[in-house]
C-alpha atoms as a PDB file:
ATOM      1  CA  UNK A   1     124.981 138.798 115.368  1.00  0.00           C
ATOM      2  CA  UNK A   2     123.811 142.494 115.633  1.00  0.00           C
ATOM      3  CA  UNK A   3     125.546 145.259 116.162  1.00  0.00           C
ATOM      4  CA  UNK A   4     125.012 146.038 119.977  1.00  0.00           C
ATOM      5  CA  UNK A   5     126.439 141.937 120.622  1.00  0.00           C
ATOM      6  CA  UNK A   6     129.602 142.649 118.737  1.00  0.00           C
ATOM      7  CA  UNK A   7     129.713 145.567 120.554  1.00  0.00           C
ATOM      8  CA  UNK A   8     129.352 144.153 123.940  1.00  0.00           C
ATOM      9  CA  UNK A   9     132.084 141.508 123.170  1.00  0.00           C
ATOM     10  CA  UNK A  10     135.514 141.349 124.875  1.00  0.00           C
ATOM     11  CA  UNK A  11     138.292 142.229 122.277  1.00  0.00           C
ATOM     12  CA  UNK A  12     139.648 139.128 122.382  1.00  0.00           C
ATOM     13  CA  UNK A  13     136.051 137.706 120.825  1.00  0.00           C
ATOM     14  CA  UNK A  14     135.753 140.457 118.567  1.00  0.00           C
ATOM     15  CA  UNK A  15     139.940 139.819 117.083  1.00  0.00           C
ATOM     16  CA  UNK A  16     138.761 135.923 117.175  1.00  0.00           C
ATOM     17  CA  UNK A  17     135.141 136.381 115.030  1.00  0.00           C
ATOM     18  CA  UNK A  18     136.327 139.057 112.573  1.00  0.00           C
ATOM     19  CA  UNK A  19     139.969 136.615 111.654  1.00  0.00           C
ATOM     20  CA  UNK A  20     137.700 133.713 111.269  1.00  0.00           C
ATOM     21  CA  UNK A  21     134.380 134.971 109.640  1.00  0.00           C
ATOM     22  CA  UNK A  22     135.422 138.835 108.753  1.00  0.00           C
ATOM     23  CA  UNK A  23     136.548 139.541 104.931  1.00  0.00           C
ATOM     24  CA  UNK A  24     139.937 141.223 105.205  1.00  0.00           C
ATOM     25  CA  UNK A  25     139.172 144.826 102.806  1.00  0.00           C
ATOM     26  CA  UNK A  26     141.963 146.894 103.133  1.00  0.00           C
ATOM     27  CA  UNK A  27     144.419 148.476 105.273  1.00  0.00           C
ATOM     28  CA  UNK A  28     145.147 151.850 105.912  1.00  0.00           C
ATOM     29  CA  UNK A  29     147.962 154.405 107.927  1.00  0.00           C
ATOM     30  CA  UNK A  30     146.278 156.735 110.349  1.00  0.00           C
ATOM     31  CA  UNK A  31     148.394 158.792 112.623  1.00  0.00           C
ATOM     32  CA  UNK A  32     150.304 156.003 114.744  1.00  0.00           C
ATOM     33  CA  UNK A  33     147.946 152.782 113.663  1.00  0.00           C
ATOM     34  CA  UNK A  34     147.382 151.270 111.009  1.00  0.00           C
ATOM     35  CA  UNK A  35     143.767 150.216 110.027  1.00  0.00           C
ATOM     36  CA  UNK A  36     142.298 146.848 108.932  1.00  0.00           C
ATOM     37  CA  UNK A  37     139.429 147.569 107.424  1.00  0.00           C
ATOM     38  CA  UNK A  38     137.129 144.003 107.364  1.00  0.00           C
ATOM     39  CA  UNK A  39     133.419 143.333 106.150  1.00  0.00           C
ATOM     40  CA  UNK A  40     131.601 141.489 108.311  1.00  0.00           C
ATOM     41  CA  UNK A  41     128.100 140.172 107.760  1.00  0.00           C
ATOM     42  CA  UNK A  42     127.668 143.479 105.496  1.00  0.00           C
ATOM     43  CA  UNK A  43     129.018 145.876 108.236  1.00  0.00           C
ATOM     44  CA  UNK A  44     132.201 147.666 107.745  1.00  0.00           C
ATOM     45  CA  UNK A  45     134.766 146.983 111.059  1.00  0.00           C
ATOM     46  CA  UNK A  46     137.971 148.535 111.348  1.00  0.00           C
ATOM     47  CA  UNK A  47     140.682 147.389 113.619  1.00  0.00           C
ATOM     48  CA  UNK A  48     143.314 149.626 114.838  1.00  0.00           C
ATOM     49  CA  UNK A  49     146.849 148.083 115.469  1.00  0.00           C
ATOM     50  CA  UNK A  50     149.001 150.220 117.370  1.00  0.00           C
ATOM     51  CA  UNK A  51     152.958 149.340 116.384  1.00  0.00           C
ATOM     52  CA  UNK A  52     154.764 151.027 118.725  1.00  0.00           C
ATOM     53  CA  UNK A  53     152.455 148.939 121.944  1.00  0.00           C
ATOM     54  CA  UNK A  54     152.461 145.899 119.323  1.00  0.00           C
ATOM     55  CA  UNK A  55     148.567 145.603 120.521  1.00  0.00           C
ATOM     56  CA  UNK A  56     144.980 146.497 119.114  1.00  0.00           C
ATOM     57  CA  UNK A  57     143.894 149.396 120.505  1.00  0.00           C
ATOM     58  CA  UNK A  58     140.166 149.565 119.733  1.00  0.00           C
ATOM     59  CA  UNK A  59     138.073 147.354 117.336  1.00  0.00           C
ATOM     60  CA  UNK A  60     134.580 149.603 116.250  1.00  0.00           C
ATOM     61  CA  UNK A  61     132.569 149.653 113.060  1.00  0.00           C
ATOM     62  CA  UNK A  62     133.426 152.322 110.680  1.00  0.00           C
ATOM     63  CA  UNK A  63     131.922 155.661 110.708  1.00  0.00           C
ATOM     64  CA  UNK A  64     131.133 156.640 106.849  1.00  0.00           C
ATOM     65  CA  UNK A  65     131.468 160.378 108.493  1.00  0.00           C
ATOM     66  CA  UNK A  66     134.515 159.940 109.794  1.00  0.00           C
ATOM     67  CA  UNK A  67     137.671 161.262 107.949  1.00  0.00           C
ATOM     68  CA  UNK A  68     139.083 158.315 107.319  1.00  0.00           C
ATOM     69  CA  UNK A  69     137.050 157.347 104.838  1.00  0.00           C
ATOM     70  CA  UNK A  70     139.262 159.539 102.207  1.00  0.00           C
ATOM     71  CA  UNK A  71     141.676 157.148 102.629  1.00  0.00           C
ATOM     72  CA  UNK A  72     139.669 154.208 102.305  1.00  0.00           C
ATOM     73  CA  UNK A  73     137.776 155.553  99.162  1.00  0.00           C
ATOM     74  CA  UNK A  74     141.292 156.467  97.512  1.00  0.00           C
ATOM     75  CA  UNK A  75     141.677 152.879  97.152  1.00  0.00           C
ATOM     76  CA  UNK A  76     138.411 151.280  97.264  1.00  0.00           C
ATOM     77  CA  UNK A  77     134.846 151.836  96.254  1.00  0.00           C
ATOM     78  CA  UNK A  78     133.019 150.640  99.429  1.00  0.00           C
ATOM     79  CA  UNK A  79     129.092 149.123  99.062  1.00  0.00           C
ATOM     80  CA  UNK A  80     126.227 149.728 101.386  1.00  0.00           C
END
């Protein structure tokens, strides 16, 4: 699947594909959500849960520009 037909998927197809063929990576706090990070047919998705709505707010892949990243690459070394 490419990138622009996960993209155009309703959440509810993106929550069902990465659970049944995503590789869980790591999770991570940011600000109010925490952040499953999930390799996916070698792309990088991140999934943020929102615990005070008890929902997923936004499912995209993960910007390697982003700030985040420090926290991911305190914990893990992440490959291309």
């Amino acid at each position: 699947m490419s990138r622009e037909e996960f993209i155009s998927l309703p959440l509810h197809k993106k929550i069902k594909l990465l659970y049944t063929e995503g590789t869980f990576v790591v999770a991570i706090r940011y600000y109010t959500h925490k952040v499953n990070l999930y390799l996916l047919d070698n792309e990088y998705v991140e999934v943020f849960y929102n615990h005070k709505l008890d929902k997923i707010d936004n499912i995209q892949f993960l910007n390697r520009e982003h700030s985040r990243m420090k926290f991911y690459l305190d914990q893990i070394q992440l490959s291309i």
